[in-house]
C-alpha atoms as a PDB file:
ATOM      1  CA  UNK A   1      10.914 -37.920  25.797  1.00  0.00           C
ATOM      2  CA  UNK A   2      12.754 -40.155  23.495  1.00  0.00           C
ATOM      3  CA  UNK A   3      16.961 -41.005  23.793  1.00  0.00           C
ATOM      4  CA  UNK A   4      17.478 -38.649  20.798  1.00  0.00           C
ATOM      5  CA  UNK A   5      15.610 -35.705  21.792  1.00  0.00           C
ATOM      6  CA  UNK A   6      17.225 -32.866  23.421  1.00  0.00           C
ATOM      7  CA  UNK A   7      14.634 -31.100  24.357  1.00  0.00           C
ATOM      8  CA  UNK A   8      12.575 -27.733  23.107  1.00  0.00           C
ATOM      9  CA  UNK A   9      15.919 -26.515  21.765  1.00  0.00           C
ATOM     10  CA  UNK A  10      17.166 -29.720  19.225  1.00  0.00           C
ATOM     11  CA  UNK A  11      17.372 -28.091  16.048  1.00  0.00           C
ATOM     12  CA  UNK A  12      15.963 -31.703  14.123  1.00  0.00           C
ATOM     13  CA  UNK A  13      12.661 -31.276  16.391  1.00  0.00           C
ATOM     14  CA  UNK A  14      12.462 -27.482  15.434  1.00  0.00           C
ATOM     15  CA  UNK A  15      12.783 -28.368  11.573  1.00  0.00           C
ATOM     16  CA  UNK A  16      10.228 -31.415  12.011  1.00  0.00           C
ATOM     17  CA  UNK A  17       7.818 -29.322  13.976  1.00  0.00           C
ATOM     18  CA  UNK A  18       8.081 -26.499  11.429  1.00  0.00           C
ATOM     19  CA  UNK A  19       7.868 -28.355   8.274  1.00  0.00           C
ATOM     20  CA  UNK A  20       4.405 -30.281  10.128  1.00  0.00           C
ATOM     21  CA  UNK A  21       3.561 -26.634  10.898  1.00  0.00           C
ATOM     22  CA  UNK A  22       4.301 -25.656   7.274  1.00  0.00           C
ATOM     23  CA  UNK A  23       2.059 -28.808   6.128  1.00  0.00           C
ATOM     24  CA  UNK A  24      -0.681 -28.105   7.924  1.00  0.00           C
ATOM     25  CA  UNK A  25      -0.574 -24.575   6.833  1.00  0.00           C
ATOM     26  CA  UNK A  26      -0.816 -25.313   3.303  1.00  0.00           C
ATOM     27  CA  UNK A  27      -3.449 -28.228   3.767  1.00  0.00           C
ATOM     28  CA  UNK A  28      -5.660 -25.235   5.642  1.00  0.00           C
ATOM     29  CA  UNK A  29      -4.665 -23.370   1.682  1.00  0.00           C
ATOM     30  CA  UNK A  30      -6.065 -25.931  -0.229  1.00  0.00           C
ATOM     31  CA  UNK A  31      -9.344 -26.524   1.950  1.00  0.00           C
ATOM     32  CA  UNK A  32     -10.244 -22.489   1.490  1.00  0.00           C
ATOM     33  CA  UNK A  33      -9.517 -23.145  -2.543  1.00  0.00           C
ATOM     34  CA  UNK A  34     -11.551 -25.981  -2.222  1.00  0.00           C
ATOM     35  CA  UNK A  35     -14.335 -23.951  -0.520  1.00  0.00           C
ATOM     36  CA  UNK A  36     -13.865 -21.050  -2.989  1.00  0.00           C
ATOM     37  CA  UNK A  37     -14.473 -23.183  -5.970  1.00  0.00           C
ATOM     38  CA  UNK A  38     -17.253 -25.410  -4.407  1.00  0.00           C
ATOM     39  CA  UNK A  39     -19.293 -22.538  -3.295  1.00  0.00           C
ATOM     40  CA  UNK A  40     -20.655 -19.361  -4.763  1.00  0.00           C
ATOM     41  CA  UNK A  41     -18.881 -16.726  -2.906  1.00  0.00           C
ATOM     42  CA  UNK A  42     -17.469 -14.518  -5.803  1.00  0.00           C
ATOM     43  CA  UNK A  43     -20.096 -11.681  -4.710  1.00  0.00           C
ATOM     44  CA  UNK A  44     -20.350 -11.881  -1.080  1.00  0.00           C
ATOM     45  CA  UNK A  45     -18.214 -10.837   1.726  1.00  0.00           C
ATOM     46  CA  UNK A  46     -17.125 -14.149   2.984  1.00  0.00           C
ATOM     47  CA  UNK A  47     -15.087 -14.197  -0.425  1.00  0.00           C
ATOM     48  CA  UNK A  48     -12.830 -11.780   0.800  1.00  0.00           C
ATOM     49  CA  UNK A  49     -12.768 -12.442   3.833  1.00  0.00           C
ATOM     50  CA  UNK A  50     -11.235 -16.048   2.765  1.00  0.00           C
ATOM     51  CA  UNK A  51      -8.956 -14.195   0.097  1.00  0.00           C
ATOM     52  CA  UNK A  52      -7.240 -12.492   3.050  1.00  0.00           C
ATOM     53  CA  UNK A  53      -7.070 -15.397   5.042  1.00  0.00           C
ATOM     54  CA  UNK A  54      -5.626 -17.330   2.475  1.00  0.00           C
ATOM     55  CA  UNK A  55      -3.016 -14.294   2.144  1.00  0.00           C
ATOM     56  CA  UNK A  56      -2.426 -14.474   6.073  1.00  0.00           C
ATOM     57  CA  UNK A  57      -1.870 -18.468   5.443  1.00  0.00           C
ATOM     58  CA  UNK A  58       0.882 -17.836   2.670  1.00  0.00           C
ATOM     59  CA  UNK A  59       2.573 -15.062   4.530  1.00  0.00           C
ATOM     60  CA  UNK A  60       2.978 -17.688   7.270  1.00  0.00           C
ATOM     61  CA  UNK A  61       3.984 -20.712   5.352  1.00  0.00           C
ATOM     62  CA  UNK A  62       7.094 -17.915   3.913  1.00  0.00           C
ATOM     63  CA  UNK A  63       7.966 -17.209   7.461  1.00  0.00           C
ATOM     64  CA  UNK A  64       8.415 -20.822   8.701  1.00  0.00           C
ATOM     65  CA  UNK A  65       9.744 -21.720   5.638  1.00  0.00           C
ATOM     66  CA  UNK A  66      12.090 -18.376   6.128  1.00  0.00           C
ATOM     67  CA  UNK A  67      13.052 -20.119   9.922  1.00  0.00           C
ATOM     68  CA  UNK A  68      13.466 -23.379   8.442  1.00  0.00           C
ATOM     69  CA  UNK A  69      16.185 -22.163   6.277  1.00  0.00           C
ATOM     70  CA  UNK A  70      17.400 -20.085   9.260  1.00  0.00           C
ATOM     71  CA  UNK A  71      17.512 -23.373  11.362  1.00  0.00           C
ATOM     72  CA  UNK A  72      18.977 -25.693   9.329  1.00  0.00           C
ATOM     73  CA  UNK A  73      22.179 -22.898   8.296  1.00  0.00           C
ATOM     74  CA  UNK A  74      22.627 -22.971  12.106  1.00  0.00           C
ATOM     75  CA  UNK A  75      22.997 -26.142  12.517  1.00  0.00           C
ATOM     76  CA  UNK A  76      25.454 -26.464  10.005  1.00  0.00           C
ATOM     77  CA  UNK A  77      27.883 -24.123  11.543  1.00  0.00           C
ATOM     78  CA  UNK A  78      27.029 -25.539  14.855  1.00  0.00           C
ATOM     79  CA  UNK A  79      28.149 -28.707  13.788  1.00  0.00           C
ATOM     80  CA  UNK A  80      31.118 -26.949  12.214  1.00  0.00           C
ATOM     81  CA  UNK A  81      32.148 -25.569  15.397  1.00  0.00           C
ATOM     82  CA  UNK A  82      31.429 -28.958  17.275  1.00  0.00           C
ATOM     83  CA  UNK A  83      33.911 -30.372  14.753  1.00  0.00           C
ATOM     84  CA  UNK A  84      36.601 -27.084  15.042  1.00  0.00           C
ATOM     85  CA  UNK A  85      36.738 -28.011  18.856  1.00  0.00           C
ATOM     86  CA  UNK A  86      36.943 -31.757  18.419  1.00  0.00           C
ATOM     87  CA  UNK A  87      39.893 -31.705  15.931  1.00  0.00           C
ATOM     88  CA  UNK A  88      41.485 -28.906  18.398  1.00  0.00           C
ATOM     89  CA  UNK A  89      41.156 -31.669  21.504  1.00  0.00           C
ATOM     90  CA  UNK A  90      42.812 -34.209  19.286  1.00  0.00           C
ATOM     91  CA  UNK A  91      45.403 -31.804  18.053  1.00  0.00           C
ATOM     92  CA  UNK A  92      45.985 -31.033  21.922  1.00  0.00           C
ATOM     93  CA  UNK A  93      45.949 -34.621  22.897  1.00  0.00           C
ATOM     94  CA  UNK A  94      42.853 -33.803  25.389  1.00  0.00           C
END
């Protein structure tokens, strides 16, 4: 474990390891396109099947995106707070 990480809950890790999540997610999207186009599946079951799993792909991609967003407004009012209770030491000569 590096200096700067705090651990599972270090909202900068989260983000990274969601937007690498999020990455990989739509690289998995664009190798089923690829595979649609390059093959002749318009008539057989496997085409649907890789229609839904392409949905199933999106659908995640929105919800880690979704906690991303999530994430990142928490750490703003965490640091907020953080520097709320600074300035109050300094106003209290702590």
């Amino acid at each position: 474990m590096n200096k700067d990480d705090r651990g599972p809950l270090d909202l900068t890790r989260v983000i990274d390891d969601r937007e690498k999540e999020i990455s990989n997610l739509k690289n998995n999207i664009a190798n089923l396109e690829e595979s649609l186009h390059s093959k002749d599946y318009w008539e057989k079951p496997d085409y649907k099947f890789l229609v839904e799993e392409n949905l199933n792909l999106r659908r995640k991609i929105t919800e880690h995106e979704q906690e991303i967003l999530e994430v990142k407004a928490d750490n703003v009012k965490l640091s907020q707070q953080i520097t709320t209770m600074m300035e109050r030491m300094r106003d209290a000569n702590f």
